[in-house]
C-alpha atoms as a PDB file:
ATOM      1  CA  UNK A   1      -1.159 -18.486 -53.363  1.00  0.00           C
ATOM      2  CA  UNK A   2      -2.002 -19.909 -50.216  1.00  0.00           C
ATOM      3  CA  UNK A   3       0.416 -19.643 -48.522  1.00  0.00           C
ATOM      4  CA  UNK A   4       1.010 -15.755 -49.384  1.00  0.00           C
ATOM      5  CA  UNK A   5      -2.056 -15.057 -47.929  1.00  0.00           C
ATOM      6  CA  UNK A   6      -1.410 -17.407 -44.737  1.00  0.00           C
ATOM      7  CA  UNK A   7       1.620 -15.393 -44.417  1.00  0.00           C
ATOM      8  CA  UNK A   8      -0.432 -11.740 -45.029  1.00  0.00           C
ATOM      9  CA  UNK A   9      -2.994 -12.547 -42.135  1.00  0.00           C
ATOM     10  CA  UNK A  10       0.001 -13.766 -39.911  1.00  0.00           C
ATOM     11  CA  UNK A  11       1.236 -10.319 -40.921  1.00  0.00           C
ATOM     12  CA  UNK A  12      -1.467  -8.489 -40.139  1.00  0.00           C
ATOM     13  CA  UNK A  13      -2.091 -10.429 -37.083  1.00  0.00           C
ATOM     14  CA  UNK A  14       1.116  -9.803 -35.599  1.00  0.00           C
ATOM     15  CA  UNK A  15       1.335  -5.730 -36.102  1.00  0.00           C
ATOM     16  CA  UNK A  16      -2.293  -5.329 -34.970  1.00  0.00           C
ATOM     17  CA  UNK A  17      -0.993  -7.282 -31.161  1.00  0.00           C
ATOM     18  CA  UNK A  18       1.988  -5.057 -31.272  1.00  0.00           C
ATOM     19  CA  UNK A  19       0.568  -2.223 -30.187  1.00  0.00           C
ATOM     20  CA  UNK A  20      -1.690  -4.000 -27.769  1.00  0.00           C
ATOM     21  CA  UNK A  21       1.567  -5.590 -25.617  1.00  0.00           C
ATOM     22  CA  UNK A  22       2.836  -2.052 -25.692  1.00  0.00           C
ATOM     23  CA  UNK A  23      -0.310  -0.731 -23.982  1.00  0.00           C
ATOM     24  CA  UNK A  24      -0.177  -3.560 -21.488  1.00  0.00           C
ATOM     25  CA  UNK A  25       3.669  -3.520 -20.236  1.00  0.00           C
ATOM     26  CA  UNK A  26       2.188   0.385 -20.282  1.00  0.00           C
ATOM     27  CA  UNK A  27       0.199  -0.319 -17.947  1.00  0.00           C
ATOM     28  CA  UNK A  28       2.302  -2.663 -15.713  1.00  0.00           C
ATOM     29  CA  UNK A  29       4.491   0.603 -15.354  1.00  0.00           C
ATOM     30  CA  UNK A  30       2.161   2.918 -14.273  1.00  0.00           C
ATOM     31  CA  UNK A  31       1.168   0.219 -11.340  1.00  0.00           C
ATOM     32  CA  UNK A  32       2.946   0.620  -8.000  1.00  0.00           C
ATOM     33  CA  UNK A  33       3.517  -2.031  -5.902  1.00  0.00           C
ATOM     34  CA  UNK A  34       3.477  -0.782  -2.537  1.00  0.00           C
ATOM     35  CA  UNK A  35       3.016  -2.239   1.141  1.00  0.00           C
ATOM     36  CA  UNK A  36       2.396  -0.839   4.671  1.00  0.00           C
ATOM     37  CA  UNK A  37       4.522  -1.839   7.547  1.00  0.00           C
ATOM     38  CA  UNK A  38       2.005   0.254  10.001  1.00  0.00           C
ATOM     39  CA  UNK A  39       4.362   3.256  10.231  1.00  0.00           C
ATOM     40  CA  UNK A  40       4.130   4.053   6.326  1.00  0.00           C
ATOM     41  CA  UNK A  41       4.391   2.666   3.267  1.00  0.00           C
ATOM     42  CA  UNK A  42       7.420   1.073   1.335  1.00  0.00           C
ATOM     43  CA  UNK A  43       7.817  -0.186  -2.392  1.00  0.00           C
ATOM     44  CA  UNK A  44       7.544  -3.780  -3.320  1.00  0.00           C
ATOM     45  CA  UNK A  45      11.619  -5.240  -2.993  1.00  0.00           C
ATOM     46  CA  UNK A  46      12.085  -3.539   0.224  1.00  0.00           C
ATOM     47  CA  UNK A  47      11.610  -4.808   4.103  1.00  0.00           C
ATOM     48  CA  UNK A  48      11.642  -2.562   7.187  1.00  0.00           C
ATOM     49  CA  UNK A  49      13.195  -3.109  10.772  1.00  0.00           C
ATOM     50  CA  UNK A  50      11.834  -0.957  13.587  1.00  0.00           C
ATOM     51  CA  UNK A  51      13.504  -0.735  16.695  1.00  0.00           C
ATOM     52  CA  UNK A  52      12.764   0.183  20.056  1.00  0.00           C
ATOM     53  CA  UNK A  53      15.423   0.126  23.001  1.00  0.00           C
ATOM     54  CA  UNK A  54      14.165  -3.305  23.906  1.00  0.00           C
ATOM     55  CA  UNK A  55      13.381  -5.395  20.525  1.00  0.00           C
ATOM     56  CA  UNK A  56      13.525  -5.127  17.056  1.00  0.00           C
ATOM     57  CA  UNK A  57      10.757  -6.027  14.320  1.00  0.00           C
ATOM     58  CA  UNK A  58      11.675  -7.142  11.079  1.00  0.00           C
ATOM     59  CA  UNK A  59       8.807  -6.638   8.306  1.00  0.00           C
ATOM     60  CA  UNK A  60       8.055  -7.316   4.794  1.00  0.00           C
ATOM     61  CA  UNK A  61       4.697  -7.950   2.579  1.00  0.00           C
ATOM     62  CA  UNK A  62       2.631 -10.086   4.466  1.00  0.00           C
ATOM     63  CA  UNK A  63       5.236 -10.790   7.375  1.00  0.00           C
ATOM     64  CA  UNK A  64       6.752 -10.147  10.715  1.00  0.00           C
ATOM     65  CA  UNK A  65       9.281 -10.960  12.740  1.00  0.00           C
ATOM     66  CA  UNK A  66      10.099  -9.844  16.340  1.00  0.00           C
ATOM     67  CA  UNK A  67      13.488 -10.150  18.218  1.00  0.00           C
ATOM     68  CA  UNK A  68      14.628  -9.377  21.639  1.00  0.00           C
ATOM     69  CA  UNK A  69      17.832  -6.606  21.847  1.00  0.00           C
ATOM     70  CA  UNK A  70      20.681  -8.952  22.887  1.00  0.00           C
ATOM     71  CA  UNK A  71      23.057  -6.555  25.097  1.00  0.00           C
ATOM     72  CA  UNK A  72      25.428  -9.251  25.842  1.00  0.00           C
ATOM     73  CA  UNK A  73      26.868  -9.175  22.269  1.00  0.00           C
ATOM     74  CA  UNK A  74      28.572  -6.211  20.676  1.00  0.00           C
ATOM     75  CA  UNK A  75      26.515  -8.013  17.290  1.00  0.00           C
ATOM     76  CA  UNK A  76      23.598 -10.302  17.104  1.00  0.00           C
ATOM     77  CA  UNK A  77      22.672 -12.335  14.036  1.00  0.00           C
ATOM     78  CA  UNK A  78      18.673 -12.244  13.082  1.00  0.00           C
ATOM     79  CA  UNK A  79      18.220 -15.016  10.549  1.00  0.00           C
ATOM     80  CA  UNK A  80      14.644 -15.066   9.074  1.00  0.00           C
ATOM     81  CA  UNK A  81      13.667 -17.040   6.440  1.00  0.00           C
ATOM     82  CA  UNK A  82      11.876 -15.271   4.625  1.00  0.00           C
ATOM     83  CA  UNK A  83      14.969 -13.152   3.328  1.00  0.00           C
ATOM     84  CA  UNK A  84      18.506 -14.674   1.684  1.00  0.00           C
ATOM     85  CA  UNK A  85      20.556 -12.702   3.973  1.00  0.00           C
ATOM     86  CA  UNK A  86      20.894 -12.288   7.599  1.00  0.00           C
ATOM     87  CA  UNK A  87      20.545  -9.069   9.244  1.00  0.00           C
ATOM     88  CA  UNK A  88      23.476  -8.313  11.434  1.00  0.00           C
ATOM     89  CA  UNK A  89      22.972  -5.842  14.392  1.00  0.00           C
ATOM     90  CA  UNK A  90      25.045  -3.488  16.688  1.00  0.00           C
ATOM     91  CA  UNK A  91      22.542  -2.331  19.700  1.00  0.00           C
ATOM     92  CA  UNK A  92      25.240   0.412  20.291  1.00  0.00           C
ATOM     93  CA  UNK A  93      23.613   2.705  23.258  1.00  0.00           C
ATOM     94  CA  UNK A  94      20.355   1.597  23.037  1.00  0.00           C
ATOM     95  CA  UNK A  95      21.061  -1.260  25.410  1.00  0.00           C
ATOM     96  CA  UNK A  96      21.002   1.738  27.881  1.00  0.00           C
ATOM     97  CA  UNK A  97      17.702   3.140  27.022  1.00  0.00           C
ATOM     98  CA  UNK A  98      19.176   6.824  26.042  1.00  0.00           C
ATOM     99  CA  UNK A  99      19.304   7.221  22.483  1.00  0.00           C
ATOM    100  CA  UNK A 100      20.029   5.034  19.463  1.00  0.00           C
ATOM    101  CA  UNK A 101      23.677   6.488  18.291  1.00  0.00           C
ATOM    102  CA  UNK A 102      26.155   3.717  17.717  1.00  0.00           C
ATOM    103  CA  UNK A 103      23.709   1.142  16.537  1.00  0.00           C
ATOM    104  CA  UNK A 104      24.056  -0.375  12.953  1.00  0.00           C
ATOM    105  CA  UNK A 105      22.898  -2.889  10.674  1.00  0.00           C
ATOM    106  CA  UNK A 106      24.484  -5.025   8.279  1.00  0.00           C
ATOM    107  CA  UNK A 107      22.702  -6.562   5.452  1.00  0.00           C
ATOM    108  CA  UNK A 108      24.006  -8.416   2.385  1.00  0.00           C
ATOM    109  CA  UNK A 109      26.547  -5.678   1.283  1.00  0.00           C
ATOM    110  CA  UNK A 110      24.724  -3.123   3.084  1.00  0.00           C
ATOM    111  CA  UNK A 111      25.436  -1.368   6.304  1.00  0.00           C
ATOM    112  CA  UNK A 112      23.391   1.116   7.694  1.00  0.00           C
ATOM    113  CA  UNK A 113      24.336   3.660  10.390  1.00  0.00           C
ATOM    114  CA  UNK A 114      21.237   3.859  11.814  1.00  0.00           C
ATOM    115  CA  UNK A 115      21.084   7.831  13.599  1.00  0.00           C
ATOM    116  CA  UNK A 116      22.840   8.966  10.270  1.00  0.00           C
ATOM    117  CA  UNK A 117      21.662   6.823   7.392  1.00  0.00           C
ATOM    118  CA  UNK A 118      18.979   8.655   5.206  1.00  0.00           C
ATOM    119  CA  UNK A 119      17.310   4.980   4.683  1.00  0.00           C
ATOM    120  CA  UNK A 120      16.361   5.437   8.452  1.00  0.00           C
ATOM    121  CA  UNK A 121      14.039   7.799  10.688  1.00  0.00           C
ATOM    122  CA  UNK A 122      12.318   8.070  13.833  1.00  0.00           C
ATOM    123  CA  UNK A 123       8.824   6.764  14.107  1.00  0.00           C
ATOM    124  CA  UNK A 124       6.054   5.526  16.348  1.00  0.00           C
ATOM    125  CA  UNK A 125       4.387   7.488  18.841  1.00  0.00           C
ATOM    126  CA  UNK A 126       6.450  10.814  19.688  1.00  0.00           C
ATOM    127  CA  UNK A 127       9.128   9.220  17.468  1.00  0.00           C
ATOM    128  CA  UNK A 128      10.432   7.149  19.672  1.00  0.00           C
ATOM    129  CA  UNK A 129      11.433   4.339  17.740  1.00  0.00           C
ATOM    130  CA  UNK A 130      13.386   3.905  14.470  1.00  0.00           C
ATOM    131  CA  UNK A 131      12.755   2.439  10.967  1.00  0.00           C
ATOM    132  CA  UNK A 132      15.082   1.570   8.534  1.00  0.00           C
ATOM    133  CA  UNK A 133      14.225   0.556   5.142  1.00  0.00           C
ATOM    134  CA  UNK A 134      16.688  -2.072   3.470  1.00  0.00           C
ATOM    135  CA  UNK A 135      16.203  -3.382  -0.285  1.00  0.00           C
ATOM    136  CA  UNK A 136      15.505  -7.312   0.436  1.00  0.00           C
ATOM    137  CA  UNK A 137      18.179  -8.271  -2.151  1.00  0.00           C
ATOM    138  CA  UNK A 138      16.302 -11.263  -4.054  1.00  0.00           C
END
């Protein structure tokens, strides 16, 4: 007899949490996980890299990481540690200071075209500068 009811409270025990784990992962849904990179803000998973005709800024949650445009190579390997991949760049024409056409990025199996990809946009003052947003791959 004891052991029926040991197993009818264990019972009861276990449909009255049921509902309460359902509520919770409920609530882990409706949470977004969201960061700013100063030019807007991008989901949790993703990093951004802004460039200007000169550098290039690599950011995620709670980092940054500047670069200097290397014109002397047709591509230019940024390692940074915080990410498993390295981000492979093409400065195309910016190296001349006119516009940003012919400049990619490569990361993991991604490759961006960077005037053309819809992952990228202008930004900064008078949109000057451009930000492409690349899933960090973890």
């Amino acid at each position: 007899m004891l052991s029926k009811t040991f197993f009818m409270t264990l019972l009861a025990l276990g449909v009255s949490a049921a509902p309460l784990d359902a509520e919770v992962q409920k609530d882990n849904l409706d949470k977004r996980c969201d960061w700013n990179d100063l030019h807007g803000q991008i989901s949790c998973g993703y990093f951004s890299v802004i460039m200007s005709f000169d550098d290039i800024k690599v950011r995620g949650d709670g980092w940054s990481e500047k670069f200097k445009i290397d014109c002397s190579r047709e591509w230019s390997s940024l390692s940074i540690p915080r990410l498993p991949w390295t981000i492979e760049f093409h400065p195309g024409n910016a190296c001349d200071g006119t516009n940003y056409d012919n400049m990619w990025i490569k990361y993991a199996d991604t490759t961006l075209d960077i005037p053309s990809d819809t992952r990228c946009g202008a930004v900064g003052k008078n949109n000057v500068l451009r930000r492409c947003i690349i899933a960090d791959k973890k």
